[in-house]
Protein backbone atom coordinates (compact mmCIF):
# COMPACT_ATOMS: atom_id res chain seq x y z
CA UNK A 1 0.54 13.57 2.39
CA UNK A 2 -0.53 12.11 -0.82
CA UNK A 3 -1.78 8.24 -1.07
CA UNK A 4 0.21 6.05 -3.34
CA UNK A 5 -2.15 4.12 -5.00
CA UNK A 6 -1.09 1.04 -4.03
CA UNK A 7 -4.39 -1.15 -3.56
CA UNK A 8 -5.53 0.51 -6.91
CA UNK A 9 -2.25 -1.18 -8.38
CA UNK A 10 -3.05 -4.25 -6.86
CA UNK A 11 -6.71 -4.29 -8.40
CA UNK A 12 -5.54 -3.82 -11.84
CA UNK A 13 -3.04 -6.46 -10.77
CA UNK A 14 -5.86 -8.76 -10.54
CA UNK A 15 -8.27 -7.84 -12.68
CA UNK A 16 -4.90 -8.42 -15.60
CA UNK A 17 -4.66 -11.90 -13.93
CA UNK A 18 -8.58 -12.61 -13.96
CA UNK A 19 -8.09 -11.50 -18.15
CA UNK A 20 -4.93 -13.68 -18.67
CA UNK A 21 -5.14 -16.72 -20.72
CA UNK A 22 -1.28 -18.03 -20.39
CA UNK A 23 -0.77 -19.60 -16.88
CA UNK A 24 2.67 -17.46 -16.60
CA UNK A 25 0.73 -14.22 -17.02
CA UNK A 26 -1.54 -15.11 -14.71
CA UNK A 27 1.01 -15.87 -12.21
CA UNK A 28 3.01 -13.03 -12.33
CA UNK A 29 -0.06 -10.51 -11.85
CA UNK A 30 -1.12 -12.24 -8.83
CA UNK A 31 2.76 -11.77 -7.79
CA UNK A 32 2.36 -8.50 -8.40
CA UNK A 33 -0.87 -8.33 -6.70
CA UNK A 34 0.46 -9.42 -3.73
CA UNK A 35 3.80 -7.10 -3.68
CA UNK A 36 1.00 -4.35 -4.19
CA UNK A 37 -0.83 -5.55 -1.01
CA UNK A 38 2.13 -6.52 0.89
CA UNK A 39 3.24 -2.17 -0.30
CA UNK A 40 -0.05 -1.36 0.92
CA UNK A 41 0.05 -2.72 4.32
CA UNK A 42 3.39 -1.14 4.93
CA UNK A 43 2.66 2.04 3.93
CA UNK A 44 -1.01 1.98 6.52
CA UNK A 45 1.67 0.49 9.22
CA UNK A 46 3.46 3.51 8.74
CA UNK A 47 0.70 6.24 8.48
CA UNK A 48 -0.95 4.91 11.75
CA UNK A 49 2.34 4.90 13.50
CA UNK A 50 2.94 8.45 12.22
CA UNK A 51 -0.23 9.95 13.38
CA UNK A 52 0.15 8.29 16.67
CA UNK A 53 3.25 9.76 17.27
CA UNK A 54 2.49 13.07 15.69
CA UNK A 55 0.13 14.07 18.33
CA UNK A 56 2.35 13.76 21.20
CA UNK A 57 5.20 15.82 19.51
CA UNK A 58 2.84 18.47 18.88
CA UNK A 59 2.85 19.62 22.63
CA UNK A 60 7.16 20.04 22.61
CA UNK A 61 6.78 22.01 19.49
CA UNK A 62 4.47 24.56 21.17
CA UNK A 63 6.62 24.45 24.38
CA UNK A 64 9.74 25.55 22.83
């Protein structure tokens, strides 16, 4: 499966707020860094509950 690039979002998330000189600016990349992370998270969550599960299908698939 390909990787969305979520935490690569997130960096230029931050590295935009590091570079912005209007408060606002600054505070909506460092929303939008943390929507990134918060995506990111999720989308692990869901890859390591995939591959756990994965494995223990594989058997029933063989079987039938």
């Amino acid at each position: 499966m390909a990787q969305v690039p979520y935490r690569e979002h997130a960096a230029r998330a931050r590295a935009d707020a590091d570079a912005a000189t209007l408060e606002n600016v600054r505070e909506r990349c460092l929303r939008a860094e943390a929507a990134w992370l918060a995506m990111a998270a999720r989308q692990e969550s869901v890859d390591r509950a995939r591959e756990r599960r994965e494995p223990a299908s594989q058997p029933q698939q063989e079987n039938q």
